[in-house]
Protein backbone atom coordinates (compact mmCIF):
# COMPACT_ATOMS: atom_id res chain seq x y z
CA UNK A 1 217.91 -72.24 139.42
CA UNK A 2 218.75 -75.99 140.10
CA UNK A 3 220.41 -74.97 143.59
CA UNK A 4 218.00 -71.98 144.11
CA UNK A 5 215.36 -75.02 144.09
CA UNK A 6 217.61 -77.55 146.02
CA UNK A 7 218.29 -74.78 148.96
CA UNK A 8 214.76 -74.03 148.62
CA UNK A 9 213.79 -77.96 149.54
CA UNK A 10 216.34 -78.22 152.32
CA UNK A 11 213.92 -75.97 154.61
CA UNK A 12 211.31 -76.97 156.61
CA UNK A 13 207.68 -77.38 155.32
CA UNK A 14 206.03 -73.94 157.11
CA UNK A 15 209.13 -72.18 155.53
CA UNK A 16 209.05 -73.74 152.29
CA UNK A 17 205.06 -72.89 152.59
CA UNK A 18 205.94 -69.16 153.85
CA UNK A 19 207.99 -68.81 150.77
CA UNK A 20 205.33 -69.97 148.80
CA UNK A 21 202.91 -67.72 150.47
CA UNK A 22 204.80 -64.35 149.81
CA UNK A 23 204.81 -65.20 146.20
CA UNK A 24 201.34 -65.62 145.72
CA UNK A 25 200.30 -62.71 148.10
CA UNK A 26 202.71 -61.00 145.55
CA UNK A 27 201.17 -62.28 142.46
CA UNK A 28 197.75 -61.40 143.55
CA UNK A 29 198.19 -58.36 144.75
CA UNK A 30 200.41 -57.03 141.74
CA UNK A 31 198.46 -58.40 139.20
CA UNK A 32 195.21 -55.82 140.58
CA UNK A 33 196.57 -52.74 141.69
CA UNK A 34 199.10 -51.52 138.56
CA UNK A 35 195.50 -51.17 136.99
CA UNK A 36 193.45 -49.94 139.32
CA UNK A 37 193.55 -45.95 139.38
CA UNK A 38 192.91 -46.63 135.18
CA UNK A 39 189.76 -48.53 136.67
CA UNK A 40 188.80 -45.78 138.70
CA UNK A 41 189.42 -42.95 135.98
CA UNK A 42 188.37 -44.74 133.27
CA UNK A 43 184.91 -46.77 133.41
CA UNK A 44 184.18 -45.90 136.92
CA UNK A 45 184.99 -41.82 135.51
CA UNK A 46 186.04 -40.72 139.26
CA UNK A 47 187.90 -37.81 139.86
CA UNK A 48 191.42 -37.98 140.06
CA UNK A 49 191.41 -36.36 144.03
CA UNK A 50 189.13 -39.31 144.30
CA UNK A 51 191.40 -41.91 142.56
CA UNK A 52 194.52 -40.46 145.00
CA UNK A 53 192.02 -40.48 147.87
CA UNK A 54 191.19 -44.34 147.12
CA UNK A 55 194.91 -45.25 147.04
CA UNK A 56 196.17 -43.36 149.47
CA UNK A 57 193.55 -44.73 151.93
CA UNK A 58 195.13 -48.38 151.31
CA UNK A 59 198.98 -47.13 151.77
CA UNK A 60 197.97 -44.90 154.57
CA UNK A 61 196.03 -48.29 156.52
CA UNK A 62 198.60 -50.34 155.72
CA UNK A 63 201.88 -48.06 157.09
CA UNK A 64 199.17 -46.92 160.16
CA UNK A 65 198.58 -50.22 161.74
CA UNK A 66 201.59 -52.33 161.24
CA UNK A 67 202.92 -51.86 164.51
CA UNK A 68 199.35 -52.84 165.57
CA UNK A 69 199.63 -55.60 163.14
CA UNK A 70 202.70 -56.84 165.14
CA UNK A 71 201.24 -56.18 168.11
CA UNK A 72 198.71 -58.83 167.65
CA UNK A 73 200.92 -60.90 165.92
CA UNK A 74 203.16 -61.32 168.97
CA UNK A 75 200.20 -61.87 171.25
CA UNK A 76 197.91 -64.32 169.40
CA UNK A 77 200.53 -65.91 167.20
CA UNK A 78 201.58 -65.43 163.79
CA UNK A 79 199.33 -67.87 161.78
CA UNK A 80 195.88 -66.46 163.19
CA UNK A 81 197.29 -63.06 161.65
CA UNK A 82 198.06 -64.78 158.68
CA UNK A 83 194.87 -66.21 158.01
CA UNK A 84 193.39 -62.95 159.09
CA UNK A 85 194.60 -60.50 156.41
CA UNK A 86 194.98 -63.03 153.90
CA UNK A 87 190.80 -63.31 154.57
CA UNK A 88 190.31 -59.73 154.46
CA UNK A 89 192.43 -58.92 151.21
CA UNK A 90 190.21 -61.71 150.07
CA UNK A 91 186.93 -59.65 150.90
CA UNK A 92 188.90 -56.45 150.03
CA UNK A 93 189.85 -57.57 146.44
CA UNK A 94 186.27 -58.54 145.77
CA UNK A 95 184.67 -55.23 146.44
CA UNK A 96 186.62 -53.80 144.30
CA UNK A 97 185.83 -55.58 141.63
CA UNK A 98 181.92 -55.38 142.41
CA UNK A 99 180.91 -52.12 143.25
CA UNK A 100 181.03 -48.88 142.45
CA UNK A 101 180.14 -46.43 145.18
CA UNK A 102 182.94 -44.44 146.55
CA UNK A 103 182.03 -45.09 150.09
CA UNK A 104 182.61 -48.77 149.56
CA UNK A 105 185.71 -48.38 146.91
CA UNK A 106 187.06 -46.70 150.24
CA UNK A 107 186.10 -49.32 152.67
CA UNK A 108 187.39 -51.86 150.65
CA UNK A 109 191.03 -50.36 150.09
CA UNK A 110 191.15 -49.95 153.16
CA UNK A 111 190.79 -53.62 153.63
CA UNK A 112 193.38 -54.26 151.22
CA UNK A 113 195.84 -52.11 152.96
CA UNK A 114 194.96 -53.41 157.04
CA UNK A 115 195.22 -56.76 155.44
CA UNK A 116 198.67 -56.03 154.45
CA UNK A 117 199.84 -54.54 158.18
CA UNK A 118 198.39 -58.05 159.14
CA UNK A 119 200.04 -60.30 157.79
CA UNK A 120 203.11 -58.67 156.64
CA UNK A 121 205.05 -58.77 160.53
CA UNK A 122 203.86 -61.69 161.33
CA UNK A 123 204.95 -64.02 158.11
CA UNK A 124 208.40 -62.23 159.01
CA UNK A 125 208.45 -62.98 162.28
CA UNK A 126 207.52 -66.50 161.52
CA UNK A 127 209.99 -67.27 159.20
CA UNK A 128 212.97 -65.54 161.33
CA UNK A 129 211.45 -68.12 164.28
CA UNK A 130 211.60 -71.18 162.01
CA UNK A 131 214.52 -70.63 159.99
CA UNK A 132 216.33 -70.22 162.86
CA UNK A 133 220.61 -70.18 162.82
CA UNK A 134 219.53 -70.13 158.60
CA UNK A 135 217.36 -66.94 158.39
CA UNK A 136 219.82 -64.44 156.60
CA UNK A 137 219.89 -67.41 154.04
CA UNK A 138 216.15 -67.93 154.38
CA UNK A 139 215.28 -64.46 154.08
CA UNK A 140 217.24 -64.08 150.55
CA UNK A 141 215.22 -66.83 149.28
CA UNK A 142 212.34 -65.03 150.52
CA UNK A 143 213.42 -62.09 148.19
CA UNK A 144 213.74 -64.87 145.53
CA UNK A 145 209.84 -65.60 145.71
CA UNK A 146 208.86 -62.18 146.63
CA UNK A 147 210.20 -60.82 143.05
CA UNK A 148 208.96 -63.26 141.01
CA UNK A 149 205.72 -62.36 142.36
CA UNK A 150 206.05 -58.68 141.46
CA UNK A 151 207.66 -60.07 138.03
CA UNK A 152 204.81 -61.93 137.12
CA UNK A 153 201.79 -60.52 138.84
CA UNK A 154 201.18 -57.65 136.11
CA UNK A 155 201.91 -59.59 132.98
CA UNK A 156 198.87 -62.08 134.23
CA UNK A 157 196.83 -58.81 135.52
CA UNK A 158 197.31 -57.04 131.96
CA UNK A 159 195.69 -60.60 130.48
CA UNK A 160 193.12 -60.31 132.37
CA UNK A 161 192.66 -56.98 132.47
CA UNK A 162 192.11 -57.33 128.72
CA UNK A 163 189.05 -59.07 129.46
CA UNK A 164 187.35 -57.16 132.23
CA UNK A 165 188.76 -55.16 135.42
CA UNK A 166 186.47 -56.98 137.58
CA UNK A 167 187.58 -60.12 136.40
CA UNK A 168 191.42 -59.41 137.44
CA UNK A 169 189.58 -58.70 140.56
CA UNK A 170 187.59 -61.99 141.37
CA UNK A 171 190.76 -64.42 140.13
CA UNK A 172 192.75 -61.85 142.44
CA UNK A 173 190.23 -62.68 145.43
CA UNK A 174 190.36 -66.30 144.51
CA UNK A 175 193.86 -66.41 144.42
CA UNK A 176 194.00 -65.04 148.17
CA UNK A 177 191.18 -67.41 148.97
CA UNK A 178 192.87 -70.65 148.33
CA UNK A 179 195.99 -69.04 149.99
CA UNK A 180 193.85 -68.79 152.93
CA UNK A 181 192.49 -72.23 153.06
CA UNK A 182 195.78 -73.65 152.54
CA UNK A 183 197.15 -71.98 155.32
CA UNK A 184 194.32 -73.25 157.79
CA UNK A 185 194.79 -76.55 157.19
CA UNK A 186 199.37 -76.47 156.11
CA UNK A 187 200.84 -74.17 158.12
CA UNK A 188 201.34 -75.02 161.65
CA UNK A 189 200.68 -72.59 164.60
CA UNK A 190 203.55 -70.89 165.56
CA UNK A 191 204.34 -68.31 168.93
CA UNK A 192 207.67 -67.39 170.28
CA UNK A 193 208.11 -68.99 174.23
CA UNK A 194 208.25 -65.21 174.94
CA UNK A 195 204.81 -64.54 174.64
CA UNK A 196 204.28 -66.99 178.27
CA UNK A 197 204.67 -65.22 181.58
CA UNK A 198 203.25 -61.77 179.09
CA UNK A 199 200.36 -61.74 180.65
CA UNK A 200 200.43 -58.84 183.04
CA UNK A 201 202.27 -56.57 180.53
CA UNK A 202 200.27 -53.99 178.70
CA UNK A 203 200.62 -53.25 174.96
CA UNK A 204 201.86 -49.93 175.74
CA UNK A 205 204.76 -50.65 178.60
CA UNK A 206 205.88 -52.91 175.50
CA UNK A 207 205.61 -50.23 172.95
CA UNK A 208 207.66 -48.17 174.86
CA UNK A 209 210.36 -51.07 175.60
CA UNK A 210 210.59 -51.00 171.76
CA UNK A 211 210.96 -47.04 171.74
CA UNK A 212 213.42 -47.21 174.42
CA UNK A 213 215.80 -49.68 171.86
CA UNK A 214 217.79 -46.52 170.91
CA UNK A 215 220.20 -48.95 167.90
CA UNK A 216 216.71 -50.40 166.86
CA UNK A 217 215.38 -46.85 165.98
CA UNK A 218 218.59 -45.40 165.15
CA UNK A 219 218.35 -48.40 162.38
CA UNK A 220 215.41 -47.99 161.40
CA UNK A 221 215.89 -44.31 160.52
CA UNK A 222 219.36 -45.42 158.68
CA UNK A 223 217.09 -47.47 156.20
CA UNK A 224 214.60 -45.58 155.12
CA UNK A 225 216.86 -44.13 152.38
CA UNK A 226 217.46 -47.83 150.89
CA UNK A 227 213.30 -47.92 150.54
CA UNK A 228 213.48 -44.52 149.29
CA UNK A 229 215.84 -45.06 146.69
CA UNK A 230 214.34 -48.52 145.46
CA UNK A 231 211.11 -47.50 144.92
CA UNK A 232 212.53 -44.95 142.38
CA UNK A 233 212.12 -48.40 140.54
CA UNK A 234 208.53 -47.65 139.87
CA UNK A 235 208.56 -43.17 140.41
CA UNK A 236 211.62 -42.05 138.88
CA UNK A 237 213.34 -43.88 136.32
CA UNK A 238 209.91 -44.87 134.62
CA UNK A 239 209.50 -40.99 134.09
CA UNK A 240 212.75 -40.72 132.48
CA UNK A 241 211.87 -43.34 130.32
CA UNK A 242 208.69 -41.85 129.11
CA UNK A 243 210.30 -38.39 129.43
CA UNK A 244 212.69 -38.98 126.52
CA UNK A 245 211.51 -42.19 125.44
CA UNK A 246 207.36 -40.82 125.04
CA UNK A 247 204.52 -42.16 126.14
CA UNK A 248 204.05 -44.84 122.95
CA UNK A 249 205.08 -48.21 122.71
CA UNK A 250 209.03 -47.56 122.88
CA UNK A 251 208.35 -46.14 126.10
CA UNK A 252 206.23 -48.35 127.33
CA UNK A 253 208.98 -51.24 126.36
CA UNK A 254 211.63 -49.24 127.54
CA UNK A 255 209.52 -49.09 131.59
CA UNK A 256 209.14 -52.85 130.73
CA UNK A 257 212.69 -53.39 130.54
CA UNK A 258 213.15 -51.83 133.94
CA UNK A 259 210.83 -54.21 135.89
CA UNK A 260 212.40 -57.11 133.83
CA UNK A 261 216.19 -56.36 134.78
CA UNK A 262 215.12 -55.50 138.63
CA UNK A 263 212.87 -58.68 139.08
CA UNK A 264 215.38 -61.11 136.71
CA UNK A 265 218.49 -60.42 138.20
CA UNK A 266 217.02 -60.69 141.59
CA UNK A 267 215.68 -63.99 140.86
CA UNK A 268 218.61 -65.21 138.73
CA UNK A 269 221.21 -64.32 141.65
CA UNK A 270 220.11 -63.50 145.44
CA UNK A 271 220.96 -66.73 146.87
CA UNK A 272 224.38 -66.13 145.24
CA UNK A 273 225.01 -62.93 146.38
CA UNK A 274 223.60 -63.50 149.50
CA UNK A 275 225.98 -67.01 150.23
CA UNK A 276 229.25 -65.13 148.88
CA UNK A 277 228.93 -61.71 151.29
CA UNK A 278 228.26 -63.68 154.32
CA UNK A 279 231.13 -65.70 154.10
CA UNK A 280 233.33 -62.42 153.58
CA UNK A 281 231.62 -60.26 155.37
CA UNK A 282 230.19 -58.77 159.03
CA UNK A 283 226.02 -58.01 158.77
CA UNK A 284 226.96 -54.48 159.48
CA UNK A 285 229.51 -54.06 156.58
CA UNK A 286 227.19 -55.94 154.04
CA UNK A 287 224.47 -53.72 154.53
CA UNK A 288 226.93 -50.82 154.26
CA UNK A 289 228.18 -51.82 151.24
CA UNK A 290 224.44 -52.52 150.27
CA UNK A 291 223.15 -49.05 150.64
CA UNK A 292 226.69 -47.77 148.86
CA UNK A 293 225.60 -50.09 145.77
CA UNK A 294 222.16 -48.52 145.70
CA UNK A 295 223.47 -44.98 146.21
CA UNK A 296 225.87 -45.08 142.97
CA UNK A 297 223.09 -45.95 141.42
CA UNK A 298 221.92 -43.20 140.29
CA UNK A 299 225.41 -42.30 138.90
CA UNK A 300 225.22 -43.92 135.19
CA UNK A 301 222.19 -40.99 134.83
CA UNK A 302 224.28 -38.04 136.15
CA UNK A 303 226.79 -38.89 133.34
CA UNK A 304 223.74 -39.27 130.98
CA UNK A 305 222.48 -35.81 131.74
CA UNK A 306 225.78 -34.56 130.25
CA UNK A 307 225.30 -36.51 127.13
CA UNK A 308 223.19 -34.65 124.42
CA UNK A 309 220.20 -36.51 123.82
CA UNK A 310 219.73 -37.86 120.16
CA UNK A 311 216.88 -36.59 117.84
CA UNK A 312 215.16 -40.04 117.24
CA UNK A 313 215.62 -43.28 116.33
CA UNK A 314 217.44 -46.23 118.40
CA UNK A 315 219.95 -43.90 119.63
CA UNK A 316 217.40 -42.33 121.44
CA UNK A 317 215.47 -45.40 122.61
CA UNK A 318 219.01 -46.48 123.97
CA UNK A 319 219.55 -42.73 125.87
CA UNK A 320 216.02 -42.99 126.93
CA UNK A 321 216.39 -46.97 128.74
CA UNK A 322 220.32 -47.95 129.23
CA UNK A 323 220.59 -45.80 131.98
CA UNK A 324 217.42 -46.18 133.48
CA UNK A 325 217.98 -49.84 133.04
CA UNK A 326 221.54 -50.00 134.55
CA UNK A 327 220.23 -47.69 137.22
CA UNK A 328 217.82 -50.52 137.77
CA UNK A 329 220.22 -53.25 137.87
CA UNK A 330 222.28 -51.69 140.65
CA UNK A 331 219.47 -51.06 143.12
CA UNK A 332 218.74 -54.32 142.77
CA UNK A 333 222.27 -55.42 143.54
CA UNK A 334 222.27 -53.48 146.62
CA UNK A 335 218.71 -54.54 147.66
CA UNK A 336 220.25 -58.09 147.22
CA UNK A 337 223.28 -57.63 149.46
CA UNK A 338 221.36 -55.67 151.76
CA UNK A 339 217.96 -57.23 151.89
CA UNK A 340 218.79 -60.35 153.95
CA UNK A 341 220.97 -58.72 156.36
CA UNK A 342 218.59 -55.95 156.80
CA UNK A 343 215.88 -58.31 158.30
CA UNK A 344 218.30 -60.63 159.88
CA UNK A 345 219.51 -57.05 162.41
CA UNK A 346 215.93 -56.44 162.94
CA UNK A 347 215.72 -59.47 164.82
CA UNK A 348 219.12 -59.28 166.47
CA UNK A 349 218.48 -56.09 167.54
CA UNK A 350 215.17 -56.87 168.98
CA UNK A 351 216.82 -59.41 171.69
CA UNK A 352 214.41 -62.12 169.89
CA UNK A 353 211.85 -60.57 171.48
CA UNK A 354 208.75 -58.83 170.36
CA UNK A 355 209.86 -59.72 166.82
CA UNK A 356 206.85 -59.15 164.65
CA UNK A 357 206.07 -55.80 166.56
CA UNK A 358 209.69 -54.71 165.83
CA UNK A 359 209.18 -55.62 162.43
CA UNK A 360 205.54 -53.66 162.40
CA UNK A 361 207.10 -50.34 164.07
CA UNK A 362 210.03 -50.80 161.59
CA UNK A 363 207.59 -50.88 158.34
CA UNK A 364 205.79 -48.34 159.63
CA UNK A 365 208.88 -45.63 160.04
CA UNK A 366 210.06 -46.85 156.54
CA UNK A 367 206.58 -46.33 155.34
CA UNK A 368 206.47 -42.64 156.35
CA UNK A 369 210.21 -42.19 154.76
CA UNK A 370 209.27 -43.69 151.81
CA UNK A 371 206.09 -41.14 151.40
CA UNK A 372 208.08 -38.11 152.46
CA UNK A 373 211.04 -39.37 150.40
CA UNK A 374 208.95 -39.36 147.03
CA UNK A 375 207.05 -36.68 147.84
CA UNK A 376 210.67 -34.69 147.59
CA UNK A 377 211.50 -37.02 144.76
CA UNK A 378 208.31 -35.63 142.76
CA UNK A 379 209.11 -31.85 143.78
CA UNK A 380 212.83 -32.52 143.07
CA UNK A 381 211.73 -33.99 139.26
CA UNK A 382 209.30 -30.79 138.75
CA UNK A 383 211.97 -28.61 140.05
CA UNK A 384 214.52 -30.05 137.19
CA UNK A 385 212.05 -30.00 134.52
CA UNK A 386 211.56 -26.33 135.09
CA UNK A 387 215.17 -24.98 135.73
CA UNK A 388 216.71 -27.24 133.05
CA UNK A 389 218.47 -29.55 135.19
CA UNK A 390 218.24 -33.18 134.73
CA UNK A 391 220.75 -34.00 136.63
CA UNK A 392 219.50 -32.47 140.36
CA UNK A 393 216.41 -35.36 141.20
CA UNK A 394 219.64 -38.39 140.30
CA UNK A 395 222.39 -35.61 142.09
CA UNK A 396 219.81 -35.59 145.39
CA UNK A 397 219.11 -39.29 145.32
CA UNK A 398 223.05 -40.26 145.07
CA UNK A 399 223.56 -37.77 147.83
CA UNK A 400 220.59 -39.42 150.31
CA UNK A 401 222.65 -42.56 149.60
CA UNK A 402 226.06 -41.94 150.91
CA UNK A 403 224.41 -39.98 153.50
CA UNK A 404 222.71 -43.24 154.59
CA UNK A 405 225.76 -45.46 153.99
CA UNK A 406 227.45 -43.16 156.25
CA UNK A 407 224.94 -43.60 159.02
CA UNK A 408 225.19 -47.38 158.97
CA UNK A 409 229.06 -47.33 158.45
CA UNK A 410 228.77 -45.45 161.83
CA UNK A 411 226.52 -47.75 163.47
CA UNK A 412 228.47 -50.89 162.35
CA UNK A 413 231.51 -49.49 163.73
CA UNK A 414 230.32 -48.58 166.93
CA UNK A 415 229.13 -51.59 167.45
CA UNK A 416 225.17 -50.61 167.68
CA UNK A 417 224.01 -53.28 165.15
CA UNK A 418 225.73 -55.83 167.50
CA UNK A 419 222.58 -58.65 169.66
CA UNK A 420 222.12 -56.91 173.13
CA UNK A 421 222.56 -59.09 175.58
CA UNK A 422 219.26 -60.62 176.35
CA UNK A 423 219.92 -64.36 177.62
CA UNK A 424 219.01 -67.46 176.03
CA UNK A 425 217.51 -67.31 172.38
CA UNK A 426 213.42 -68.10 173.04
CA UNK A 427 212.88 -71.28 171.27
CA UNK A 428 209.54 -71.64 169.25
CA UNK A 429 206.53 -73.47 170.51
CA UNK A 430 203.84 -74.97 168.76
CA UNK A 431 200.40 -73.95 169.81
């Protein structure tokens, strides 16, 4: 940690504060919404449709606008979006901690989410400006900061929580509050030189430069297995847990254990991973080997589904959590050697231009994969549970892996993940 910390220093101050940022954006918002559907079901007593209807309104405004997010982003500059959804998650969080209405419960997770597409591109496209020759580096301590929010954010929620619902909600709103006023008065404006001489350009002839970047898309599609597969973190392996493990306190360890090994190693060894594959390695064969990592993942529970499963005791806790937990510990390898690579090629393949929109339209086309991807995940897990077959939701998700692996290998080697040829790297301007 003494070099993660060192490394960390060696930055400038708006990166250092950007880091910073992410991990309190993290912490608040992870420390709300792991208990907010019990909220809703519980003292509120809404339906569930309703309780689905209330989250899916804040994923669905969040994936919708982040190419607008961008957008804006690109045009005014990336702090004014920054301040901007920080300010509404602010206003967001509150509501949902003070009313009770469904109209407004809507409204206000809806806030939540647009805040999100807001300020997610542009604190990207920041940092890639400011870190500079550094940002593959910059971007794995990023990852550093961004886990430890997700570590920590629901052990301080379930305090909290303890006391009243609407109180994780008000220290949540505080928390994004102060984040907000710090970044008025710390964080210094920041546009890319591109964005002079724009002025005649409509949003749309630059969407459709973007849609025109056939590599960009072609990436973007490649990826959306990697988010698929990691975000069996919090779908898929938690169910197995509970599925053998039950729904009492071993299980509720064992899904404990799962969070801890993803968020630990993550923070115990990014930079590390991150230092040693770029001085072996191409960005292309990195992420390859990235997505490869994540694929095999699942392996450890194909071989479990041949084991038979112990009556009780610790031999079944262990059945139930090992290989969950080494599942775990692999996507989180291959989100580590992936991870900074991944947003480093955005911005190659963008030219430097129109970063944070690039990064917007990218989130977005992840986004959708990632709710088509589980929603075959969930019919995949039903569909074992009825036939008898463990084994087909971990056989379909190592398959979707080296089906992705292949599609990058393919783009590395034809040379599609390569900088087009743009000119002179835009230099960032202070506004």
């Amino acid at each position: 940690m003494k070099g993660t910390f060192s490394e960390f220093r060696s930055y400038d101050r708006s990166v250092r504060l950007l880091m910073v940022n992410q991990f309190t954006i993290n912490l608040g918002f992870y420390m709300l919404m792991p208990y907010l559907a019990t909220h809703l079901a519980g003292p509120l007593g809404l339906a569930g449709w309703l309780v689905g209807l209330i989250l899916g309104v804040r994923n669905f405004s969040q994936q919708g606008m982040f190419l607008v997010g961008g957008t804006l982003a690109d045009r005014l500059g990336y702090k004014p979006l920054i301040i901007a959804g920080l300010v509404l998650r602010t206003v967001g969080f509150a509501t949902l901690g003070l009313v009770d209405s469904v109209p407004a419960l809507v409204a206000a997770s809806a806030a939540t989410g647009l805040a999100g597409a807001l300020f997610n591109p542009a604190t990207r496209a920041y940092l890639a400006t400011d870190a500079g020759e550094r940002r593959v580096e910059a971007f794995a301590l990023f990852n550093v900061f961004y886990q430890a929010g997700i570590l920590l954010g629901p052990l301080v929620g379930m305090v909290l929580t303890g006391v009243d619902f609407r109180v994780t909600c008000l220290v949540a709103a505080g928390t994004f509050a102060v984040l907000s006023a710090v970044q008025i008065r710390a964080l210094p404006p920041r546009r890319a030189e591109e964005t002079k001489g724009r002025e005649g350009r409509s949003v749309l002839a630059e969407w459709r430069g973007i849609l025109a970047n056939r590599p960009f898309l072609l990436f973007s599609v490649a990826m959306i297995g990697s988010y698929v597969m990691s975000f069996q973190v919090y779908l898929a392996l938690p169910l197995e847990v509970r599925r053998l493990g039950g729904e009492d306190a071993s299980g509720t360890a064992g899904v404990a254990v799962l969070f801890a090994v993803s968020g630990l190693s993550t923070i115990l060894f990014q930079t590390r991973v991150t230092a040693w594959c770029k001085a072996r390695m191409e960005p292309g064969r990195a992420l390859t080997w990235g997505l490869l990592t994540m694929g095999t993942a699942f392996v450890p529970l194909l071989l479990a589904a041949a084991v038979p499963v112990p009556d009780e005791g610790i031999g079944l806790w262990l059945r139930a959590c090992a290989p969950p937990a080494l599942s775990a510990l692999l996507l989180a390898i291959g989100t580590m050697i992936a991870y900074p690579f991944e947003m480093d090629t955005i911005v190659r393949l963008s030219g430097d231009r129109l970063v944070a929109t690039h990064y917007g339209l990218y989130n977005t086309v992840c986004g959708v994969g990632i709710t088509l991807g589980n929603l075959l995940t969930g019919a995949a897990l039903d569909a074992a549970r009825r036939a008898g077959l463990s084994a087909l939701p971990w056989l379909a998700l190592t398959a979707l892996g080296l089906v992705c692996t292949a599609a990058l290998y393919g783009l590395h080697r034809t040379g599609r993940l390569a900088a087009p040829h743009t000119g002179a790297r835009p230099k960032p301007v202070t506004v």
